[in-house]
PDB file of N, CA and C in Angstrom:
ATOM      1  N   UNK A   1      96.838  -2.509  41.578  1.00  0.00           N
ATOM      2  CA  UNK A   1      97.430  -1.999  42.789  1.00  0.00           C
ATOM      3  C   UNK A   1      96.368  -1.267  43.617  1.00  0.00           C
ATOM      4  N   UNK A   2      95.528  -0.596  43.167  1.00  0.00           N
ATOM      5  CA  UNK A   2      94.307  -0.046  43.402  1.00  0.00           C
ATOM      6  C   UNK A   2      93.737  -0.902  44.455  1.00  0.00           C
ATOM      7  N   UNK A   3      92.909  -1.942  43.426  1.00  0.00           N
ATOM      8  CA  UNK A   3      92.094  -3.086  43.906  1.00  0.00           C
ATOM      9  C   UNK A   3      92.513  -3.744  45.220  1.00  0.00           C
ATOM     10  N   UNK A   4      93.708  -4.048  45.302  1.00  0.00           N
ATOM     11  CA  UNK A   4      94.808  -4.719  46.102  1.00  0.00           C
ATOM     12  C   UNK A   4      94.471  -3.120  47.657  1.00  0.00           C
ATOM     13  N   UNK A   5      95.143  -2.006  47.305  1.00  0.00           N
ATOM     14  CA  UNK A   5      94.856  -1.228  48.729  1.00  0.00           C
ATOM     15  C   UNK A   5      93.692  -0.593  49.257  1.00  0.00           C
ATOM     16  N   UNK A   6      92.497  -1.092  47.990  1.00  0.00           N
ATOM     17  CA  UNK A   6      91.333  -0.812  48.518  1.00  0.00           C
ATOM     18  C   UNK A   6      90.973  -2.283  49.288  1.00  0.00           C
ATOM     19  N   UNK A   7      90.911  -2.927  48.864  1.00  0.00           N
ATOM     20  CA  UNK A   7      91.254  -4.580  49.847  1.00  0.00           C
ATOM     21  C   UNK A   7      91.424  -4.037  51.705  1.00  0.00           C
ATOM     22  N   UNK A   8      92.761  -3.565  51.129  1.00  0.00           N
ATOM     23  CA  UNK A   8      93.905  -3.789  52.445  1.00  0.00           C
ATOM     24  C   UNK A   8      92.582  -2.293  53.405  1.00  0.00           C
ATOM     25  N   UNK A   9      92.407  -1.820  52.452  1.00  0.00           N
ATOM     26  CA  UNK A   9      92.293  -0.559  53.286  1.00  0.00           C
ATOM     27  C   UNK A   9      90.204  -0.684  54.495  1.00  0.00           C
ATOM     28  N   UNK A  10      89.547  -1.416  53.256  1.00  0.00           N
ATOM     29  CA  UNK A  10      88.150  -1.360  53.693  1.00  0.00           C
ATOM     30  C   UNK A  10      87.667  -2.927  53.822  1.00  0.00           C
ATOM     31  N   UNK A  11      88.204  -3.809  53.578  1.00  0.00           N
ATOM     32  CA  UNK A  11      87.691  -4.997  53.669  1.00  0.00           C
ATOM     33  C   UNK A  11      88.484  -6.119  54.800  1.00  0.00           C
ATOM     34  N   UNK A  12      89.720  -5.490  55.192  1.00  0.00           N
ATOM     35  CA  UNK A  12      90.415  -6.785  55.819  1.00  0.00           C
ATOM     36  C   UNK A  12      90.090  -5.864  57.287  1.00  0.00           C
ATOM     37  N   UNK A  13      89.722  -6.589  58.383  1.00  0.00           N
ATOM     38  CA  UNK A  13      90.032  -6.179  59.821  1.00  0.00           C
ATOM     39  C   UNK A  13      90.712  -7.268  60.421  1.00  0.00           C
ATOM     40  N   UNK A  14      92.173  -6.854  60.669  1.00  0.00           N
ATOM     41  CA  UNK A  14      93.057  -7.764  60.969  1.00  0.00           C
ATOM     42  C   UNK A  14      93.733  -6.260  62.188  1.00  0.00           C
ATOM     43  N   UNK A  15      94.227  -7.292  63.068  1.00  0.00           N
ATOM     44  CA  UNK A  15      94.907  -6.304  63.874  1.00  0.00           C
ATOM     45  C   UNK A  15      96.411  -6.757  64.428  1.00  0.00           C
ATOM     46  N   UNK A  16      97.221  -6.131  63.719  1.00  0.00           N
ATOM     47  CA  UNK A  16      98.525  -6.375  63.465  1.00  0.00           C
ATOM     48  C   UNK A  16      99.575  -5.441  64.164  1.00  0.00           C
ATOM     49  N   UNK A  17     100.842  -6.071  65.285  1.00  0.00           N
ATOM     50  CA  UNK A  17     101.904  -4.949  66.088  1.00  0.00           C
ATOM     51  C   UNK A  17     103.209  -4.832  64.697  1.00  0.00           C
ATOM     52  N   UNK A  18     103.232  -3.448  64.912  1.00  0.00           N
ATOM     53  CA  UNK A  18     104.216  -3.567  63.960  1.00  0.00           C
ATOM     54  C   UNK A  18     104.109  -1.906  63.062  1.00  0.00           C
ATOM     55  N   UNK A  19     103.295  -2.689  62.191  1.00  0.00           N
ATOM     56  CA  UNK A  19     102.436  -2.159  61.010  1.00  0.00           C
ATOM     57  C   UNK A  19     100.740  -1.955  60.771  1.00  0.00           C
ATOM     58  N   UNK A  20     100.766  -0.917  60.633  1.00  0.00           N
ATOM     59  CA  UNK A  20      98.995  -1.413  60.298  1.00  0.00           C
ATOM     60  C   UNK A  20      98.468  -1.368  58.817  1.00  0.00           C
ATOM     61  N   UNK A  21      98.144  -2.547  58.500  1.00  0.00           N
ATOM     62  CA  UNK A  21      97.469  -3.005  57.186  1.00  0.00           C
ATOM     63  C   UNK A  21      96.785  -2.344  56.580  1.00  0.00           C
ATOM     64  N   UNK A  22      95.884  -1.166  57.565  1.00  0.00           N
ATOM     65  CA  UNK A  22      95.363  -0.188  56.635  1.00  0.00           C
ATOM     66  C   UNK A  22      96.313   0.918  56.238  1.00  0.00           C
ATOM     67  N   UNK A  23      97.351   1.566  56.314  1.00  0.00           N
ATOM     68  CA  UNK A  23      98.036   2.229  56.296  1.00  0.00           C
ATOM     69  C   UNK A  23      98.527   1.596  55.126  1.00  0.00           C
ATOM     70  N   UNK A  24      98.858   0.578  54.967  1.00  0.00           N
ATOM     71  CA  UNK A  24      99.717  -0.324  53.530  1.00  0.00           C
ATOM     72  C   UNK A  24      98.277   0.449  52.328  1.00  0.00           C
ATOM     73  N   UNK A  25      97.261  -0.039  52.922  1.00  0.00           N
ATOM     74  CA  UNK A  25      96.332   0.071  51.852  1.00  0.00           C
ATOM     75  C   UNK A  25      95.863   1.195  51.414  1.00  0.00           C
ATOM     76  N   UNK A  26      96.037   2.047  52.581  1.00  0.00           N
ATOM     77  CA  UNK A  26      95.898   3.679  51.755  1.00  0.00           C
ATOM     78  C   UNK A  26      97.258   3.927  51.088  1.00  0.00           C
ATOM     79  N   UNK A  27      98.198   3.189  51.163  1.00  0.00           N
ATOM     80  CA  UNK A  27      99.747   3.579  50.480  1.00  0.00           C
ATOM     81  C   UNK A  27      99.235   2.940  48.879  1.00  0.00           C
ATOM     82  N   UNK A  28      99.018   1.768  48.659  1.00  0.00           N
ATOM     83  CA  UNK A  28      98.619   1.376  47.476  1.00  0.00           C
ATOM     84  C   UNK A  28      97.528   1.884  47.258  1.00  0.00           C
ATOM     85  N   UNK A  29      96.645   2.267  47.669  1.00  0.00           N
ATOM     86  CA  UNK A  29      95.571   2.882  46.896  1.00  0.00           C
ATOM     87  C   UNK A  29      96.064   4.061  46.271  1.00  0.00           C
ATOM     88  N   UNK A  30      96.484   4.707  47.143  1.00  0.00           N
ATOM     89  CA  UNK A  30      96.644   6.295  46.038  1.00  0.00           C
ATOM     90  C   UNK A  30      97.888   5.750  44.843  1.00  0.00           C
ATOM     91  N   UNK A  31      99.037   5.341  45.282  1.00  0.00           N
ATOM     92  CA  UNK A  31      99.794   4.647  44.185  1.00  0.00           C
ATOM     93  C   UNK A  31      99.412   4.259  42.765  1.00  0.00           C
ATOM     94  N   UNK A  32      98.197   3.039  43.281  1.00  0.00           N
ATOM     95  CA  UNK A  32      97.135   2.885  41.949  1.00  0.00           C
ATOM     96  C   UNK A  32      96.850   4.089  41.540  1.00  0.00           C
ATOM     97  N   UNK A  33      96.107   4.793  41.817  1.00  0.00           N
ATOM     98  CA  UNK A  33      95.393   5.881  41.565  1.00  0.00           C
ATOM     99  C   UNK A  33      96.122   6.827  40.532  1.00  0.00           C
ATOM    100  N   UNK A  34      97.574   7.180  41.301  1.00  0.00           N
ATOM    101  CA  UNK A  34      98.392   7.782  40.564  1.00  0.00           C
ATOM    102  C   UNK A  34      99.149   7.302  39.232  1.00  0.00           C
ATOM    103  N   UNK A  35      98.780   6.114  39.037  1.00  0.00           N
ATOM    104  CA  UNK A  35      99.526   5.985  38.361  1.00  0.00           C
ATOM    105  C   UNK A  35      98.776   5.598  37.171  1.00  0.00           C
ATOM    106  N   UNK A  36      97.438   5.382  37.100  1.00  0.00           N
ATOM    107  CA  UNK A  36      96.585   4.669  36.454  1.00  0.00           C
ATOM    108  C   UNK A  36      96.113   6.395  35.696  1.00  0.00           C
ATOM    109  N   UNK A  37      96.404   7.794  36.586  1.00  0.00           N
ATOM    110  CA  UNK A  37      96.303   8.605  36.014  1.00  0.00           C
ATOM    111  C   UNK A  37      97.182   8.808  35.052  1.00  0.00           C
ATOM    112  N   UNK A  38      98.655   8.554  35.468  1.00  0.00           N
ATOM    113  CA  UNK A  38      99.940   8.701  34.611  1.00  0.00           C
ATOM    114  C   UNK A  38      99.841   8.355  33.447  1.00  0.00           C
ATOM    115  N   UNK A  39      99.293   6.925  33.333  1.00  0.00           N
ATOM    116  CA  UNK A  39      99.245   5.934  32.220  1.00  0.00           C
ATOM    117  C   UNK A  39      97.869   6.588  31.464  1.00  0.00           C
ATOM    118  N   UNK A  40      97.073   7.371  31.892  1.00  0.00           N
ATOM    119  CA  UNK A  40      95.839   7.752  31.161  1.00  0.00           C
ATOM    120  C   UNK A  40      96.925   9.086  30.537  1.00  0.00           C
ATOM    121  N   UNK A  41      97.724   9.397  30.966  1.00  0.00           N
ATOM    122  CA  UNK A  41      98.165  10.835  30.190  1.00  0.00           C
ATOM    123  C   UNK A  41      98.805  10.494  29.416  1.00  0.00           C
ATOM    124  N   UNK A  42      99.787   9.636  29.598  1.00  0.00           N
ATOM    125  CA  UNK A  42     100.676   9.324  28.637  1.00  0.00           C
ATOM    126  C   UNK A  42     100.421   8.533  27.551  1.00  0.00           C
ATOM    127  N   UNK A  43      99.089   7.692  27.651  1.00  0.00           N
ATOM    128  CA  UNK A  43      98.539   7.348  25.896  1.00  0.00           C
ATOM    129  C   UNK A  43      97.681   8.618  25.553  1.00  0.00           C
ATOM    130  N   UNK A  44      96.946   9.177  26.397  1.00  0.00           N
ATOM    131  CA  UNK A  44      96.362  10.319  25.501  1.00  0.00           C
ATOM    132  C   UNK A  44      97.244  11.260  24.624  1.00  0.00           C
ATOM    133  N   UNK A  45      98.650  11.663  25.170  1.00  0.00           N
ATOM    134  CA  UNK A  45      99.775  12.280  24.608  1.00  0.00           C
ATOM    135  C   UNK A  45     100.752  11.519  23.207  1.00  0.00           C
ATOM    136  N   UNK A  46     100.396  10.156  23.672  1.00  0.00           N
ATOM    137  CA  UNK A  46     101.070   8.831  22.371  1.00  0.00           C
ATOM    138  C   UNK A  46     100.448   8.636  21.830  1.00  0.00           C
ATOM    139  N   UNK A  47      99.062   8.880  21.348  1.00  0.00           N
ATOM    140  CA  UNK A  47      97.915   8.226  20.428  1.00  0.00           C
ATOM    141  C   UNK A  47      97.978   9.906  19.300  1.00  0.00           C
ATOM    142  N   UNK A  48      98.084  11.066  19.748  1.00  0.00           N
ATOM    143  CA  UNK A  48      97.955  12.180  18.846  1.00  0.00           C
ATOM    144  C   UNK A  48      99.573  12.471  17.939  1.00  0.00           C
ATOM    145  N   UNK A  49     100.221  11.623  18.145  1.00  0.00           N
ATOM    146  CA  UNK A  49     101.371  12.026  17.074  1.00  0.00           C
ATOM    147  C   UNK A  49     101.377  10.549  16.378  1.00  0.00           C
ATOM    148  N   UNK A  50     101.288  10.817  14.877  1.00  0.00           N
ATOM    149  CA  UNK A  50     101.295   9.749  14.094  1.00  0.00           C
ATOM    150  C   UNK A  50     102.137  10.370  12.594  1.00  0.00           C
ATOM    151  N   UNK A  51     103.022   9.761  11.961  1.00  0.00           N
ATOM    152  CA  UNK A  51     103.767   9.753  11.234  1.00  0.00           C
ATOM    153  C   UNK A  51     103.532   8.927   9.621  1.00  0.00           C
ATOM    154  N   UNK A  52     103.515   9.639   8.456  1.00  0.00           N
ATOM    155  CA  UNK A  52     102.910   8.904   7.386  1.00  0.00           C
ATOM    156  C   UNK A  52     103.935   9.011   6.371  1.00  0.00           C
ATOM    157  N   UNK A  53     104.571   8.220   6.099  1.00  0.00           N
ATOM    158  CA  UNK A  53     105.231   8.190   4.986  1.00  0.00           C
ATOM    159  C   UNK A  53     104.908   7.613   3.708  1.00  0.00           C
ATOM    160  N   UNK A  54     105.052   8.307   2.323  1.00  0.00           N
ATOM    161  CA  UNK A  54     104.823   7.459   1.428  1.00  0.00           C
ATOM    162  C   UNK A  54     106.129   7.703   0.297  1.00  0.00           C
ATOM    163  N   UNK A  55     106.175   6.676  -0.494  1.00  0.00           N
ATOM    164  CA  UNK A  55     107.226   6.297  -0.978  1.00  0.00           C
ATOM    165  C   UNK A  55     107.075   5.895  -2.394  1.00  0.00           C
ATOM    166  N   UNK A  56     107.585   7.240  -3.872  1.00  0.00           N
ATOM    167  CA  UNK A  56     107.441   6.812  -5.120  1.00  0.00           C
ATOM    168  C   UNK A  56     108.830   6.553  -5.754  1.00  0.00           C
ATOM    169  N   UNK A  57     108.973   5.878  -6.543  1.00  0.00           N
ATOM    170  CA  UNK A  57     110.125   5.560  -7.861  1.00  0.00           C
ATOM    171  C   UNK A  57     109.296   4.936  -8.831  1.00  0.00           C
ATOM    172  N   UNK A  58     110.465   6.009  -9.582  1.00  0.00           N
ATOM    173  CA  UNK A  58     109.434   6.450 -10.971  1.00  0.00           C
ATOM    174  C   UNK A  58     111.016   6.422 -11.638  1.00  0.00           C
ATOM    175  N   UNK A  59     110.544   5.845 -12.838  1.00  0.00           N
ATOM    176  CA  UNK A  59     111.572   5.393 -13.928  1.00  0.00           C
ATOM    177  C   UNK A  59     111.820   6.896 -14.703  1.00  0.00           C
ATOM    178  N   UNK A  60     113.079   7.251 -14.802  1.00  0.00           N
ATOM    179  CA  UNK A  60     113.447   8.227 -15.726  1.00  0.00           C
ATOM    180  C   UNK A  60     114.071   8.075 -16.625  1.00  0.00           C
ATOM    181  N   UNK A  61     114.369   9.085 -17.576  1.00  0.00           N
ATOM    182  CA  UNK A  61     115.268   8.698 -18.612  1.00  0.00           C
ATOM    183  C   UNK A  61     117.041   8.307 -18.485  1.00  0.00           C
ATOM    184  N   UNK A  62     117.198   8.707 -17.107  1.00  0.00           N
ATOM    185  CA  UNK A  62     118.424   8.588 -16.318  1.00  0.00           C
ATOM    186  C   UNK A  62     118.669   7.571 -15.342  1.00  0.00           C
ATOM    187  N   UNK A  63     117.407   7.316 -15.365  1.00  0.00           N
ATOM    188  CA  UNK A  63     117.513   5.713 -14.095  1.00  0.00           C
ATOM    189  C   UNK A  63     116.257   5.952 -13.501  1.00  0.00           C
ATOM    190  N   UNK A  64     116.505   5.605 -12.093  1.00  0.00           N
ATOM    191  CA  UNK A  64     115.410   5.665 -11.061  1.00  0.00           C
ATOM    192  C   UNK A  64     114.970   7.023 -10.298  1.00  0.00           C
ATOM    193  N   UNK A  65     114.267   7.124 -10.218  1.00  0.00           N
ATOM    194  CA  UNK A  65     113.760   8.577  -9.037  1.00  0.00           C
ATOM    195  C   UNK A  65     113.347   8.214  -7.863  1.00  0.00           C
ATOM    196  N   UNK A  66     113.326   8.788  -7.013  1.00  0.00           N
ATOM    197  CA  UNK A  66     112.696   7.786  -5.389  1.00  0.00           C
ATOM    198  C   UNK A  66     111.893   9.430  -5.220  1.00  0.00           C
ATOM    199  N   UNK A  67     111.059   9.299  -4.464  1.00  0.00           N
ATOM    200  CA  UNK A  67     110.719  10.548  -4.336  1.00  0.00           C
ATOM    201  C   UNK A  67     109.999   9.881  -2.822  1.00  0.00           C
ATOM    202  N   UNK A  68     110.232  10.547  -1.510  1.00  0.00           N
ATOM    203  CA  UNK A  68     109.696   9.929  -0.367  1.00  0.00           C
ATOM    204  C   UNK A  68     108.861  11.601   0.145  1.00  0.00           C
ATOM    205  N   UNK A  69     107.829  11.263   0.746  1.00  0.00           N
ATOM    206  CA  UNK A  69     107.125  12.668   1.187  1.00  0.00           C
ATOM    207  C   UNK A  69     106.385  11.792   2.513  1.00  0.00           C
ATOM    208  N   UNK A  70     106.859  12.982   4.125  1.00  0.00           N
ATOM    209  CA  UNK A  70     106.490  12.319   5.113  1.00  0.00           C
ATOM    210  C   UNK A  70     105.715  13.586   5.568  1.00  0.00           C
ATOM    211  N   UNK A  71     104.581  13.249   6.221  1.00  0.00           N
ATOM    212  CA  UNK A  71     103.834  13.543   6.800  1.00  0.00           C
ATOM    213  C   UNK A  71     103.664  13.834   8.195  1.00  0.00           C
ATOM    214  N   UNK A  72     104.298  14.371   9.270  1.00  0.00           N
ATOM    215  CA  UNK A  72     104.296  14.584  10.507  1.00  0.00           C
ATOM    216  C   UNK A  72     102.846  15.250  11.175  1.00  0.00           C
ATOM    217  N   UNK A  73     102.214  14.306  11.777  1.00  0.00           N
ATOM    218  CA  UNK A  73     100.886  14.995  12.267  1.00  0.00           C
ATOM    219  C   UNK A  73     100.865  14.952  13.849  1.00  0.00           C
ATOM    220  N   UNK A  74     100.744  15.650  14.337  1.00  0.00           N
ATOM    221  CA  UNK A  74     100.434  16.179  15.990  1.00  0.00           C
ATOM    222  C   UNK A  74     102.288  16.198  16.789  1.00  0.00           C
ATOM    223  N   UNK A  75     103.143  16.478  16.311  1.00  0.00           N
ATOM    224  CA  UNK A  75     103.802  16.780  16.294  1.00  0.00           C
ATOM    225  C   UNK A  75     104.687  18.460  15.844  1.00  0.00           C
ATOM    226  N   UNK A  76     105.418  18.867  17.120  1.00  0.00           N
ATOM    227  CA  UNK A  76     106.142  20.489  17.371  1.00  0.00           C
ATOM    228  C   UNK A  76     104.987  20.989  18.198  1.00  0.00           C
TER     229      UNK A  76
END
């Protein structure tokens, strides 16, 4: 989206009644911009919480035991 209103904004000279094409392209440029920041925050924020579970059964004299122990990391 970026690419696309840096286009519209510095490379096309078109002269258009109506609308002006650079105006579209400073609208998509910052759009890109913003959002390409968004998406940089929101995996930096999704990549630090990771979850580990592990999972024993163990034979007793009564049957089975399950014993599960989870691990919550970058998480609260």
């Amino acid at each position: 989206m970026a690419v696309v209103g840096a286009i519209f904004r510095f490379a096309v000279s078109v002269s258009t009644s109506g609308f002006s094409i650079h105006t579209v392209g400073d609208i998509l440029l910052i759009a890109g911009i913003v959002l390409f920041l968004a998406s940089i925050f929101v995996l930096a924020l999704g990549s630090s919480r990771r979850t580990r579970i592990r999972e024993d059964i163990q034979q007793t004299p009564t049957g089975q035991s399950r014993v599960e122990e989870r691990d919550d990391r970058g998480v609260g």
